[in-house]
N, C-alpha and C. Protein backbone atom coordinates (compact mmCIF):
# COMPACT_ATOMS: atom_id res chain seq x y z
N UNK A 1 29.39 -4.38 56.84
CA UNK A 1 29.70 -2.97 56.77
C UNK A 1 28.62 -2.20 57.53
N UNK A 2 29.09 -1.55 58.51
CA UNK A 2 28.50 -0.75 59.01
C UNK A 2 28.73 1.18 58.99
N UNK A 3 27.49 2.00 59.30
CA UNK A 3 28.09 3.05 59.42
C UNK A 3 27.64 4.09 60.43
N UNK A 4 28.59 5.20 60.46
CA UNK A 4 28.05 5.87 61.80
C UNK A 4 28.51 7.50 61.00
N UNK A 5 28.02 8.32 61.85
CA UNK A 5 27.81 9.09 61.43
C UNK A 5 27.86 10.30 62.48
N UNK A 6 28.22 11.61 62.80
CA UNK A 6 28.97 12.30 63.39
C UNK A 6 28.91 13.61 63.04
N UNK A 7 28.29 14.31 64.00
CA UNK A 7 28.35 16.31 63.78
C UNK A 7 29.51 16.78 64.70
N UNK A 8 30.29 17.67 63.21
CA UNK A 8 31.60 17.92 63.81
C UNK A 8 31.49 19.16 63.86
N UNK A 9 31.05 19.74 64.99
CA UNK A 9 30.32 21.61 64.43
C UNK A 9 32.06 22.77 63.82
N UNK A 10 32.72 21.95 64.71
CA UNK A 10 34.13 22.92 64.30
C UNK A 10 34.61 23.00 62.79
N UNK A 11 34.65 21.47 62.12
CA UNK A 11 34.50 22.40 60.59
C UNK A 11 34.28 23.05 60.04
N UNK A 12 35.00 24.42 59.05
CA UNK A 12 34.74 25.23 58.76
C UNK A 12 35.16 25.34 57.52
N UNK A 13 36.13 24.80 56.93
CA UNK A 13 36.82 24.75 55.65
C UNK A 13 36.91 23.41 55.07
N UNK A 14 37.46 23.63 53.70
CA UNK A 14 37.36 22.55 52.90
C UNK A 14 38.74 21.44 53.61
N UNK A 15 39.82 22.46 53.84
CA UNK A 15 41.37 21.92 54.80
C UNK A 15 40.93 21.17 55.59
N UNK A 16 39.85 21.66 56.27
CA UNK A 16 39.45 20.68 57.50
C UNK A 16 39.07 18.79 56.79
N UNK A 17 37.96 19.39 56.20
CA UNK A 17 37.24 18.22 55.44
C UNK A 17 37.97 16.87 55.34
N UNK A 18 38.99 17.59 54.32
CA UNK A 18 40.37 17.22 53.49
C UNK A 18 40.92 16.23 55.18
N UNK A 19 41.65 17.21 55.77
CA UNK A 19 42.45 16.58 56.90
C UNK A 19 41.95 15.39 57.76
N UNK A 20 40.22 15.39 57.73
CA UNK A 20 39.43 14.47 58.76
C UNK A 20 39.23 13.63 57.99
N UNK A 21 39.22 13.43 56.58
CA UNK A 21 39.04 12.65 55.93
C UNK A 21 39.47 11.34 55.49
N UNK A 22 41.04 12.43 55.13
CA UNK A 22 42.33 11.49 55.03
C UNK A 22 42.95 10.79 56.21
N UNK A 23 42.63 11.48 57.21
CA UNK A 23 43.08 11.09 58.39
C UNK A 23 42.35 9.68 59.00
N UNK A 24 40.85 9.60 58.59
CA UNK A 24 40.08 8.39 59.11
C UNK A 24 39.90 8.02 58.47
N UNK A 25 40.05 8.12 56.85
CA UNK A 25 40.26 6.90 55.86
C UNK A 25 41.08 5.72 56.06
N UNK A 26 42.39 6.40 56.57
CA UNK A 26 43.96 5.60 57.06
C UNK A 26 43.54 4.94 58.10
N UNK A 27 42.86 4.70 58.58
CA UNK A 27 42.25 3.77 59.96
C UNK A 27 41.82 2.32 59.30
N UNK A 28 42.25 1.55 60.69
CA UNK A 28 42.20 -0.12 59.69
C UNK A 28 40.65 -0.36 59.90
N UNK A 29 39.96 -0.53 58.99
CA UNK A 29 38.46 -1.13 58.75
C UNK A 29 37.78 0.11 58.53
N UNK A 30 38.34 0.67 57.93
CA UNK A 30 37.69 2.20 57.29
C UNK A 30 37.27 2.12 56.01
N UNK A 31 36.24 1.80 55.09
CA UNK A 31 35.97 1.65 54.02
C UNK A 31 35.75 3.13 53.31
N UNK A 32 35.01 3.98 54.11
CA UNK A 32 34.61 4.83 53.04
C UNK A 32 34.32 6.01 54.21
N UNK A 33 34.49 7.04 54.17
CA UNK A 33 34.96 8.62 54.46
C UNK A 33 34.08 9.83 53.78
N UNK A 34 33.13 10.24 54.12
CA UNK A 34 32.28 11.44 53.65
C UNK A 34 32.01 12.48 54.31
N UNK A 35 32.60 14.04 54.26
CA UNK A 35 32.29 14.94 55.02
C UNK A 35 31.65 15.91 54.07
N UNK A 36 30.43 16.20 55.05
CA UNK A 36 29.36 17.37 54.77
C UNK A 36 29.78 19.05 55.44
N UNK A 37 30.60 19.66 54.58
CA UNK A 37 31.06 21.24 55.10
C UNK A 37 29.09 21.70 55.43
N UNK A 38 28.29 22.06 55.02
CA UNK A 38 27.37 22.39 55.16
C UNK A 38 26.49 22.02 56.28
N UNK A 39 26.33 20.77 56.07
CA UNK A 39 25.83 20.18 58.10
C UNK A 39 26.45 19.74 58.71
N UNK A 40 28.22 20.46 58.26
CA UNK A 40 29.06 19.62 59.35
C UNK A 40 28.95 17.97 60.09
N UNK A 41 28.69 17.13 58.91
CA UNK A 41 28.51 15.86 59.68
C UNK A 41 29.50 14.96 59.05
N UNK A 42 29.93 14.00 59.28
CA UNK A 42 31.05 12.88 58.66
C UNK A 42 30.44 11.51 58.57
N UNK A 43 30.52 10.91 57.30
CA UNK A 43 29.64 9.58 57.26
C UNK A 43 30.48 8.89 56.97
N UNK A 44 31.20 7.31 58.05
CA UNK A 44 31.77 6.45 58.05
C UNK A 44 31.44 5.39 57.59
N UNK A 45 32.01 4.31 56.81
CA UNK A 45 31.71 3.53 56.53
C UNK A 45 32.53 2.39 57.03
N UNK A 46 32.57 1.57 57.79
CA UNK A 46 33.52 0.67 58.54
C UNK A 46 33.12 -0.48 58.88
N UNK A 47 33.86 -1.51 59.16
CA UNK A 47 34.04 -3.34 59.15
C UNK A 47 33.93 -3.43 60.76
N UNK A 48 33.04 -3.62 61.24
CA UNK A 48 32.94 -3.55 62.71
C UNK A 48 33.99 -4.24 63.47
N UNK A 49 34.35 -5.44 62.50
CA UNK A 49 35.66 -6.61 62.82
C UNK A 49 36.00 -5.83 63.30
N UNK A 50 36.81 -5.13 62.68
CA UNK A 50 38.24 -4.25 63.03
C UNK A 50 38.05 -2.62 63.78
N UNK A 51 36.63 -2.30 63.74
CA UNK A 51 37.21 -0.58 64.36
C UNK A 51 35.41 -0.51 65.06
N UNK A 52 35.41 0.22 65.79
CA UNK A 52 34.46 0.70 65.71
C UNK A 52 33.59 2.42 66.28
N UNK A 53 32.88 2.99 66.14
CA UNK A 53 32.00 4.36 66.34
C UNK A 53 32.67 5.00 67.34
N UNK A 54 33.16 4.62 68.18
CA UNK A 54 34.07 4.73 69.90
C UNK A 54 35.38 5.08 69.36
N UNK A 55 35.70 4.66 68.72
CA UNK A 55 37.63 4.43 68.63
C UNK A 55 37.69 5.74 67.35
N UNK A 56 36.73 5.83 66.52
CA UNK A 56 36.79 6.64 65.16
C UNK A 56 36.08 8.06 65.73
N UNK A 57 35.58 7.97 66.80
CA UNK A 57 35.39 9.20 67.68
C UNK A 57 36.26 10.17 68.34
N UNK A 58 37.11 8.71 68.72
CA UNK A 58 38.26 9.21 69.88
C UNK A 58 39.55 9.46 68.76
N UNK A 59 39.47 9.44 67.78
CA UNK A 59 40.65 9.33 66.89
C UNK A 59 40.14 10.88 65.80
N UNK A 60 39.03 11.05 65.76
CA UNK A 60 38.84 12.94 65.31
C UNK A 60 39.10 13.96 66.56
N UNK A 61 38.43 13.34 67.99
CA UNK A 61 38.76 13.90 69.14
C UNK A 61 40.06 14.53 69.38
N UNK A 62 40.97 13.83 68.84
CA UNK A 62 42.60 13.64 68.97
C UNK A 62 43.06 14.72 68.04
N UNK A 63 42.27 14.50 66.95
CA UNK A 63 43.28 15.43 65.70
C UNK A 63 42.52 17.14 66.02
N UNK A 64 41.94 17.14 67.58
CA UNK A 64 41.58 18.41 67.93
C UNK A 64 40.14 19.18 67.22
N UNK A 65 39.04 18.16 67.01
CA UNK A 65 38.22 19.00 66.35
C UNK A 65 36.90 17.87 67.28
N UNK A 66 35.72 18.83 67.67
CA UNK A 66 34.54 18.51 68.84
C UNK A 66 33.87 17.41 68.25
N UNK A 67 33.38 16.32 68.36
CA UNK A 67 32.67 15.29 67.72
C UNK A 67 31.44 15.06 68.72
N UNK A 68 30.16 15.35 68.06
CA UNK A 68 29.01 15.13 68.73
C UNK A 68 28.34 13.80 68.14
């Protein structure tokens, strides 16, 4: 298990949180999902097997919100 970790400055609401959450939880080798509304950051927890920092980047990228 590895994890990565991600400042999403466009979050602004809890909806957001909620939506990025659920959304990269549902990803295969996604263990565990944590977003910080306050420092805007997202802490992944993931099976390198199956996914990795690149693909879970390009997959918040997608659902339209800036990933630094």
């Amino acid at each position: 298990m590895e994890t990565a970790t991600f400042n999403i400055p466009s979050i602004s609401c809890s909806a957001c949180s909620n939506k990025i959450q659920e959304s990269v939880k549902s990803l295969k080798g996604v263990k565990n999902v944590s977003v910080d509304l306050k420092s805007q950051q997202v802490n992944i927890d993931y099976n390198p097997d199956n996914i990795g920092p690149q693909e879970i980047k390009k997959h918040i990228s997608q659902m339209g919100y800036e990933v630094i």
